[in-house]
PDB file of N, CA and C in Angstrom:
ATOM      1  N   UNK A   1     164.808 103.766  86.407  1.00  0.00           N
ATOM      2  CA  UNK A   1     165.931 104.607  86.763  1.00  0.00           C
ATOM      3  C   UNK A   1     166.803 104.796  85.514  1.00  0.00           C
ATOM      4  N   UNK A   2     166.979 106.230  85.112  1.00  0.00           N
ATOM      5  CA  UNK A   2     167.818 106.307  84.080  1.00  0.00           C
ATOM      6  C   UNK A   2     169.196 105.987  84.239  1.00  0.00           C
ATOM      7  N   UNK A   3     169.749 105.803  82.794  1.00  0.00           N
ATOM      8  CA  UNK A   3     170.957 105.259  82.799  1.00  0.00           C
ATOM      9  C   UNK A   3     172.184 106.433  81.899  1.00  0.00           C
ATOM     10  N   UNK A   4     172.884 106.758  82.686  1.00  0.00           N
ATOM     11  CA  UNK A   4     173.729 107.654  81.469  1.00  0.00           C
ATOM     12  C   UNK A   4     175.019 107.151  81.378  1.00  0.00           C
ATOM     13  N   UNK A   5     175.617 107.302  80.006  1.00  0.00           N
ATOM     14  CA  UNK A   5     176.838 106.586  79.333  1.00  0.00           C
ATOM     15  C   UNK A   5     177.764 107.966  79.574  1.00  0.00           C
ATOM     16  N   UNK A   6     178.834 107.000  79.412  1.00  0.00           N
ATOM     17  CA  UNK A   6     180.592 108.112  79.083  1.00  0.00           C
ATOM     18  C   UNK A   6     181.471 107.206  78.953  1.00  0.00           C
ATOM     19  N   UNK A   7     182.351 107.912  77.953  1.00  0.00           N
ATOM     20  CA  UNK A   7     183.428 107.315  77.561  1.00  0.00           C
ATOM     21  C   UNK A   7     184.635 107.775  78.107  1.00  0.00           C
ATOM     22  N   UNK A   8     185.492 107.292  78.849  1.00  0.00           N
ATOM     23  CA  UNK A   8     186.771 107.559  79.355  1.00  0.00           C
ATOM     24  C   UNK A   8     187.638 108.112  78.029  1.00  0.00           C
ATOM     25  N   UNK A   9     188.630 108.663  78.439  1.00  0.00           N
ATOM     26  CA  UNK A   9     189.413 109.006  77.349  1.00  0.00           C
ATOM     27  C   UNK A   9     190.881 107.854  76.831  1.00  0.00           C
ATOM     28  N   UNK A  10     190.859 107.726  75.823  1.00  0.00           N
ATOM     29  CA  UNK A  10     191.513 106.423  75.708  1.00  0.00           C
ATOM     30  C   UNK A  10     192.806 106.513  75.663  1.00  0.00           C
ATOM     31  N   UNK A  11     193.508 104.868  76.591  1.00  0.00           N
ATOM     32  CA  UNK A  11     194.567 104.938  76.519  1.00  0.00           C
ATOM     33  C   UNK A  11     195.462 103.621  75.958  1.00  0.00           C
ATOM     34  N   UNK A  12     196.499 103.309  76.408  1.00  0.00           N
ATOM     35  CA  UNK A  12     197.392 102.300  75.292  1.00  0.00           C
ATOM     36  C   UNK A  12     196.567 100.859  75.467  1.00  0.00           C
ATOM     37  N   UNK A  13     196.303 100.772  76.838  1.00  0.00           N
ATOM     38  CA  UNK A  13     195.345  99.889  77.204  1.00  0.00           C
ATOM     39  C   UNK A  13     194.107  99.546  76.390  1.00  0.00           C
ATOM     40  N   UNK A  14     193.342 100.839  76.270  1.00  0.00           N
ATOM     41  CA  UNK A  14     192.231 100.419  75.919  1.00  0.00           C
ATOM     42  C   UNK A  14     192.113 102.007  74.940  1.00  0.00           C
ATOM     43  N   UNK A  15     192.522 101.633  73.897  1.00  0.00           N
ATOM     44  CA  UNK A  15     192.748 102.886  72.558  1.00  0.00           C
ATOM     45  C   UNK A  15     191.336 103.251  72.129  1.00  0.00           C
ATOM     46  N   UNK A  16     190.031 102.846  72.421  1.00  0.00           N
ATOM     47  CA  UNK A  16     188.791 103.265  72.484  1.00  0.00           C
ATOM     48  C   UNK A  16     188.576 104.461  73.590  1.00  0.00           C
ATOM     49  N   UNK A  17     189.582 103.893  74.613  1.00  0.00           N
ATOM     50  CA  UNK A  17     188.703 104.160  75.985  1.00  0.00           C
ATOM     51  C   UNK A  17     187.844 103.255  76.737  1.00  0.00           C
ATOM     52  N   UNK A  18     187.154 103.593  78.366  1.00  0.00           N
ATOM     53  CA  UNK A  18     186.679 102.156  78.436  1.00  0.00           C
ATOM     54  C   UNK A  18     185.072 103.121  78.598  1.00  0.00           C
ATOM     55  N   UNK A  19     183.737 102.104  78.691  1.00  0.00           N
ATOM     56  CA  UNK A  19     182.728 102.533  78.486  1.00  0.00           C
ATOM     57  C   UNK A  19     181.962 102.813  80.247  1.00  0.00           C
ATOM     58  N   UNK A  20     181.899 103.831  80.435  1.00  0.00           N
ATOM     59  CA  UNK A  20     181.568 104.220  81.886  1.00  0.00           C
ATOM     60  C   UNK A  20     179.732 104.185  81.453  1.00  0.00           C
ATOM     61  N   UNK A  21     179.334 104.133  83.108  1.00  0.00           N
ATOM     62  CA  UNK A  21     177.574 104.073  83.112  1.00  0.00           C
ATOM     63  C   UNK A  21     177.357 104.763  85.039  1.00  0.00           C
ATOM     64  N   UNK A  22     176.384 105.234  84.328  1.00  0.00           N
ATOM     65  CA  UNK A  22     175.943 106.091  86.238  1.00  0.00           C
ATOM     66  C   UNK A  22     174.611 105.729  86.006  1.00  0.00           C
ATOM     67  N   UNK A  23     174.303 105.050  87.510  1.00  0.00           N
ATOM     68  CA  UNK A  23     172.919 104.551  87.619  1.00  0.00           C
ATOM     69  C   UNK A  23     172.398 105.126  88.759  1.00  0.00           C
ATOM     70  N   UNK A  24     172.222 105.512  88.928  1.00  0.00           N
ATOM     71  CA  UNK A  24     171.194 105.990  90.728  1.00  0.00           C
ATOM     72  C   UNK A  24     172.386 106.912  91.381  1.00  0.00           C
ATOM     73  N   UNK A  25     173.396 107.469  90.869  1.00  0.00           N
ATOM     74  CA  UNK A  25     174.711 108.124  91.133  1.00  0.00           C
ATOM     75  C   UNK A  25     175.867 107.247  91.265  1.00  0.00           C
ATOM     76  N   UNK A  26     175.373 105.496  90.642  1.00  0.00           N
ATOM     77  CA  UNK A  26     176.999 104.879  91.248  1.00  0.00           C
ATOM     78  C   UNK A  26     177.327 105.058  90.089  1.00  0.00           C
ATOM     79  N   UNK A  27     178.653 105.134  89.840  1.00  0.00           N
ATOM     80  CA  UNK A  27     179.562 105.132  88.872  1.00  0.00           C
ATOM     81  C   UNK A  27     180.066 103.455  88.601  1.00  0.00           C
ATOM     82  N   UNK A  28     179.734 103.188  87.057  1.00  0.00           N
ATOM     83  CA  UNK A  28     180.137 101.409  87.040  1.00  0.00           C
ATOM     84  C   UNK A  28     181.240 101.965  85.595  1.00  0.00           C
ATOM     85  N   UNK A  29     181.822 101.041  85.599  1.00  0.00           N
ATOM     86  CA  UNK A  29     182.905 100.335  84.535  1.00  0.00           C
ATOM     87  C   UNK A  29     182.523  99.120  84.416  1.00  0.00           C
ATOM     88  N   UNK A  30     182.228  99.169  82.135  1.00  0.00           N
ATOM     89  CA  UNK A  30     182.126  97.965  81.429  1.00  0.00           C
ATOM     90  C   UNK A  30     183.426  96.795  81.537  1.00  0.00           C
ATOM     91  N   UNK A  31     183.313  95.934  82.064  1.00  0.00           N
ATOM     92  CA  UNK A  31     184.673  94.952  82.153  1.00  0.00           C
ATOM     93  C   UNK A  31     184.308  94.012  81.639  1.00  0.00           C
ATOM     94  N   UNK A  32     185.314  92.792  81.030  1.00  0.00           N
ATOM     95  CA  UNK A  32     185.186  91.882  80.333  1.00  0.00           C
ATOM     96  C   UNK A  32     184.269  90.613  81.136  1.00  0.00           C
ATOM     97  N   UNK A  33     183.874  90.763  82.375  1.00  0.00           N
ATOM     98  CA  UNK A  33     182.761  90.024  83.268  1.00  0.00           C
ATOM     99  C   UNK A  33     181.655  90.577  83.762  1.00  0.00           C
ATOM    100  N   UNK A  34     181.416  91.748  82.588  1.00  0.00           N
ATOM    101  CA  UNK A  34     180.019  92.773  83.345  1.00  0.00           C
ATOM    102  C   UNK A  34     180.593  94.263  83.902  1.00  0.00           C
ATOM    103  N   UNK A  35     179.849  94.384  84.564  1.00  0.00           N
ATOM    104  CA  UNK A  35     179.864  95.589  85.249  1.00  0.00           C
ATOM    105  C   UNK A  35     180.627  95.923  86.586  1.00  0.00           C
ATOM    106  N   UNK A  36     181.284  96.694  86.633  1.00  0.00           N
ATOM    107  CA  UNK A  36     181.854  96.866  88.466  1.00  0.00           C
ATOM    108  C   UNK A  36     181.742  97.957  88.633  1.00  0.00           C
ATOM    109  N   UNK A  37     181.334  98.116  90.395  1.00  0.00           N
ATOM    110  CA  UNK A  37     181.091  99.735  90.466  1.00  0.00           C
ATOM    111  C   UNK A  37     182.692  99.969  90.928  1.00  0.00           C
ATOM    112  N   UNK A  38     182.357 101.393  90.523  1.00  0.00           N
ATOM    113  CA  UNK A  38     184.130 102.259  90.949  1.00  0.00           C
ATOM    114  C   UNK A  38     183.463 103.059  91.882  1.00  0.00           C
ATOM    115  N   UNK A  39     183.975 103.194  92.905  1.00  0.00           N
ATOM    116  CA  UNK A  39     184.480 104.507  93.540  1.00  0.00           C
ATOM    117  C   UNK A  39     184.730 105.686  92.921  1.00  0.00           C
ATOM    118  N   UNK A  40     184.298 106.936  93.611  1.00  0.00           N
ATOM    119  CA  UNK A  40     184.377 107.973  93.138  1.00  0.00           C
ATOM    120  C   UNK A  40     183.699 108.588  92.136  1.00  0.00           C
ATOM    121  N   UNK A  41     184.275 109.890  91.706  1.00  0.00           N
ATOM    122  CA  UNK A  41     183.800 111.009  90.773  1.00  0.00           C
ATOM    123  C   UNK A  41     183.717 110.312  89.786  1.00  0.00           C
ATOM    124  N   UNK A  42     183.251 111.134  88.347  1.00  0.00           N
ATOM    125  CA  UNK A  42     183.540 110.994  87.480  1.00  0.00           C
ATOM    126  C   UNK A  42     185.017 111.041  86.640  1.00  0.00           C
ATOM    127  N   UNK A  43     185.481 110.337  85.844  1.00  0.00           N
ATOM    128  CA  UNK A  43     187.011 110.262  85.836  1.00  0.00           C
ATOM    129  C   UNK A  43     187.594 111.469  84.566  1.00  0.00           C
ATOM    130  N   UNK A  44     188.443 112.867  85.117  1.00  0.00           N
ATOM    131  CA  UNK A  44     188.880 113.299  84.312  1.00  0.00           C
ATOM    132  C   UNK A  44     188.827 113.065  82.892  1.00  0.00           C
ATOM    133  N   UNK A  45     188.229 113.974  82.042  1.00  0.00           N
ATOM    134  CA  UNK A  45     188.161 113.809  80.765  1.00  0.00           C
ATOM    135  C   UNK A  45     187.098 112.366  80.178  1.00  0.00           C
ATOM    136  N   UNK A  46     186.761 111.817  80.708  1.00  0.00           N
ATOM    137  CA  UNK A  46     185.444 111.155  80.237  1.00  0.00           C
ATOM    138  C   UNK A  46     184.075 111.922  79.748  1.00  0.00           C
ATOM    139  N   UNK A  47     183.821 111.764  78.686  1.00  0.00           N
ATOM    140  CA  UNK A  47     183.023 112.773  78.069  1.00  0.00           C
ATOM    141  C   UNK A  47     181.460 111.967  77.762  1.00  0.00           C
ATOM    142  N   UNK A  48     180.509 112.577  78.275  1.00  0.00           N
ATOM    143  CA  UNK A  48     179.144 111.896  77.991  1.00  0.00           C
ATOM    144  C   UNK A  48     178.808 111.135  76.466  1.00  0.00           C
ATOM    145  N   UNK A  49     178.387 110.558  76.267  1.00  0.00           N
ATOM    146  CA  UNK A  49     177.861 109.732  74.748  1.00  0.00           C
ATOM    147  C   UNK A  49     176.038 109.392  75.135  1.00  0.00           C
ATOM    148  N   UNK A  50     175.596 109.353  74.005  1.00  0.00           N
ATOM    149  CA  UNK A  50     173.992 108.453  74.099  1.00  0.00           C
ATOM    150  C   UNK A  50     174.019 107.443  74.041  1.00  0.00           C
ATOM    151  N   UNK A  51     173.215 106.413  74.175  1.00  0.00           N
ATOM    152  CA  UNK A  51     172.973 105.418  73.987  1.00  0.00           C
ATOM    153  C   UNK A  51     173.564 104.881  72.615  1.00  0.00           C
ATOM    154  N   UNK A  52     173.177 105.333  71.581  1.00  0.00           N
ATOM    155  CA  UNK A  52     173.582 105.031  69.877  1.00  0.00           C
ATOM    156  C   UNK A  52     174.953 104.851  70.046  1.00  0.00           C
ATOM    157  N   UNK A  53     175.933 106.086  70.360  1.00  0.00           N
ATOM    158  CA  UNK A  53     177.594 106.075  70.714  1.00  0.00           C
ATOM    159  C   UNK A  53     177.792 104.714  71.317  1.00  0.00           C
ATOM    160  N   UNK A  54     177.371 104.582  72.495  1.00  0.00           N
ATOM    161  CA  UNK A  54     177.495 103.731  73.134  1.00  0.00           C
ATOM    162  C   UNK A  54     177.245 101.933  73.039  1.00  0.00           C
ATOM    163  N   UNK A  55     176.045 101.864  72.140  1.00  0.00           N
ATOM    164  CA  UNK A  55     176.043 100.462  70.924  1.00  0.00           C
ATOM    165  C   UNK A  55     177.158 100.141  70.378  1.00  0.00           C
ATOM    166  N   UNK A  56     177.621 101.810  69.501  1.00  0.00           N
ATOM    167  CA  UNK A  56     178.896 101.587  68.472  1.00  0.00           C
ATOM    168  C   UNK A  56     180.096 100.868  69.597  1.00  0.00           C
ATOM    169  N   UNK A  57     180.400 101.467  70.625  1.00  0.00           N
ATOM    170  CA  UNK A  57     181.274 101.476  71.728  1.00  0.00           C
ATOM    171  C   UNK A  57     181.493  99.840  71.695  1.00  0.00           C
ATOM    172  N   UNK A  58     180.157  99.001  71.858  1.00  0.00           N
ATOM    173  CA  UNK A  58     180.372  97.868  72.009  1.00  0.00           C
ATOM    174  C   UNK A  58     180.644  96.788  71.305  1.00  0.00           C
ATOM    175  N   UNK A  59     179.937  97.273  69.808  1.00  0.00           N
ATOM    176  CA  UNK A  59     180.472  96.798  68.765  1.00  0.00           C
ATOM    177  C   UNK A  59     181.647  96.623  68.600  1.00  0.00           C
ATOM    178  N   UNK A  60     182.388  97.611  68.384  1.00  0.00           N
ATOM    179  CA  UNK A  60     183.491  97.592  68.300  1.00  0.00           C
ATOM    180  C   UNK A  60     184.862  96.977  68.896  1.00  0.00           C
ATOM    181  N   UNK A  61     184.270  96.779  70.587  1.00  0.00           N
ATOM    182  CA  UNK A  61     184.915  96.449  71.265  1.00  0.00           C
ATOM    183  C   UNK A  61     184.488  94.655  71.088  1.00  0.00           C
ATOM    184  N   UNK A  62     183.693  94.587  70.656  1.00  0.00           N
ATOM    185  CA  UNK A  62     183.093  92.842  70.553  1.00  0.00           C
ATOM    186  C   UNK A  62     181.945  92.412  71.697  1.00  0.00           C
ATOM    187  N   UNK A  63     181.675  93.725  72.442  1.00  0.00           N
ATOM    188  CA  UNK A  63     180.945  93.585  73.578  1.00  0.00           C
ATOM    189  C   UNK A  63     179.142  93.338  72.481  1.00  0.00           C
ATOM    190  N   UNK A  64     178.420  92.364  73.795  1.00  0.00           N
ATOM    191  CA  UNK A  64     176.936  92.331  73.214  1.00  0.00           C
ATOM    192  C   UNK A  64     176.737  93.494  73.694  1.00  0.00           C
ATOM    193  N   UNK A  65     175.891  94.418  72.832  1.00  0.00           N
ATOM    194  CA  UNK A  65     174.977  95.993  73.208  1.00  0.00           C
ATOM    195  C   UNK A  65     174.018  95.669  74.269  1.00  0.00           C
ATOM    196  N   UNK A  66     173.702  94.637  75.001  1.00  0.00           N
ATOM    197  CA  UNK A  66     172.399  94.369  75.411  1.00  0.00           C
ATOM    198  C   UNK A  66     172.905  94.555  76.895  1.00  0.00           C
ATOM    199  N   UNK A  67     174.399  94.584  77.055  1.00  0.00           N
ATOM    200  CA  UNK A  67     175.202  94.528  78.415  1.00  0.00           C
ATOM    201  C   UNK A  67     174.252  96.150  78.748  1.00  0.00           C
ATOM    202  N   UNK A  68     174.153  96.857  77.996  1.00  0.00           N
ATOM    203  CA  UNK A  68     174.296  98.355  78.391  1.00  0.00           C
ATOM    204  C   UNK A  68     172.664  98.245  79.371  1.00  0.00           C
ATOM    205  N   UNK A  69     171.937  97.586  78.926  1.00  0.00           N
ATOM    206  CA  UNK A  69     170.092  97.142  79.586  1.00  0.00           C
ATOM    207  C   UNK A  69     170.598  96.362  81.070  1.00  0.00           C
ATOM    208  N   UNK A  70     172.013  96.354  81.655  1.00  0.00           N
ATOM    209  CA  UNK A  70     172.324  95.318  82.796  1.00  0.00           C
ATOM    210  C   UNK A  70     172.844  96.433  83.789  1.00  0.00           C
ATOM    211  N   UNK A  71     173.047  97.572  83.682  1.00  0.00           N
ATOM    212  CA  UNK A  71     173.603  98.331  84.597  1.00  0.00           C
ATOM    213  C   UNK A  71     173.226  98.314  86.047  1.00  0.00           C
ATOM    214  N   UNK A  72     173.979  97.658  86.704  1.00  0.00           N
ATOM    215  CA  UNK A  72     173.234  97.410  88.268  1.00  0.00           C
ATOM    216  C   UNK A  72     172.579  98.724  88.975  1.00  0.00           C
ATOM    217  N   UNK A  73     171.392  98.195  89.383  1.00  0.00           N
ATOM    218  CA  UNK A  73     170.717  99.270  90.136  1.00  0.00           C
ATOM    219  C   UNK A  73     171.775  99.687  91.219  1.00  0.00           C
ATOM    220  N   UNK A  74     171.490 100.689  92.207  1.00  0.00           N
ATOM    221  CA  UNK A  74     172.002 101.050  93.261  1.00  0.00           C
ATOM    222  C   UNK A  74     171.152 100.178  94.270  1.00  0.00           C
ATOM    223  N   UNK A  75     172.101  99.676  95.943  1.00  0.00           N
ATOM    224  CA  UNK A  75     171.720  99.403  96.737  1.00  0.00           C
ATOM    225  C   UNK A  75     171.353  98.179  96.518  1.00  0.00           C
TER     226      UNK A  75
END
């Protein structure tokens, strides 16, 4: 099941932005304990990234890249 990335648009909180993932249509948010699914749409102004973006994303943030291979299936 494919996995697609987006980046929220960033705020004082989180001046990156935070790193969004859609798996089977759920919508998850990267959090500092993994993954949680959100509710709802996609969030205003979150803009798609690839995979590569999305490495950098974690780097940066201090996150391991390998989180992004954990995206909970649906159901």
């Amino acid at each position: 099941m494919d996995v697609r990335f987006m980046r929220a648009e960033p705020t004082m909180a989180f001046p990156r932005g935070r790193l969004l993932a859609v798996r089977g249509g759920r919508l998850h948010v990267l959090a500092a304990d993994g993954w949680d699914a959100v509710g709802g749409a996609r969030p205003e102004g979150a803009r798609p990234i690839d995979r590569a973006e999305a490495e950098l994303w974690c780097r940066y943030e201090g996150a391991d890249p390998a989180l992004l291979d954990t995206v909970p299936k649906p159901g």
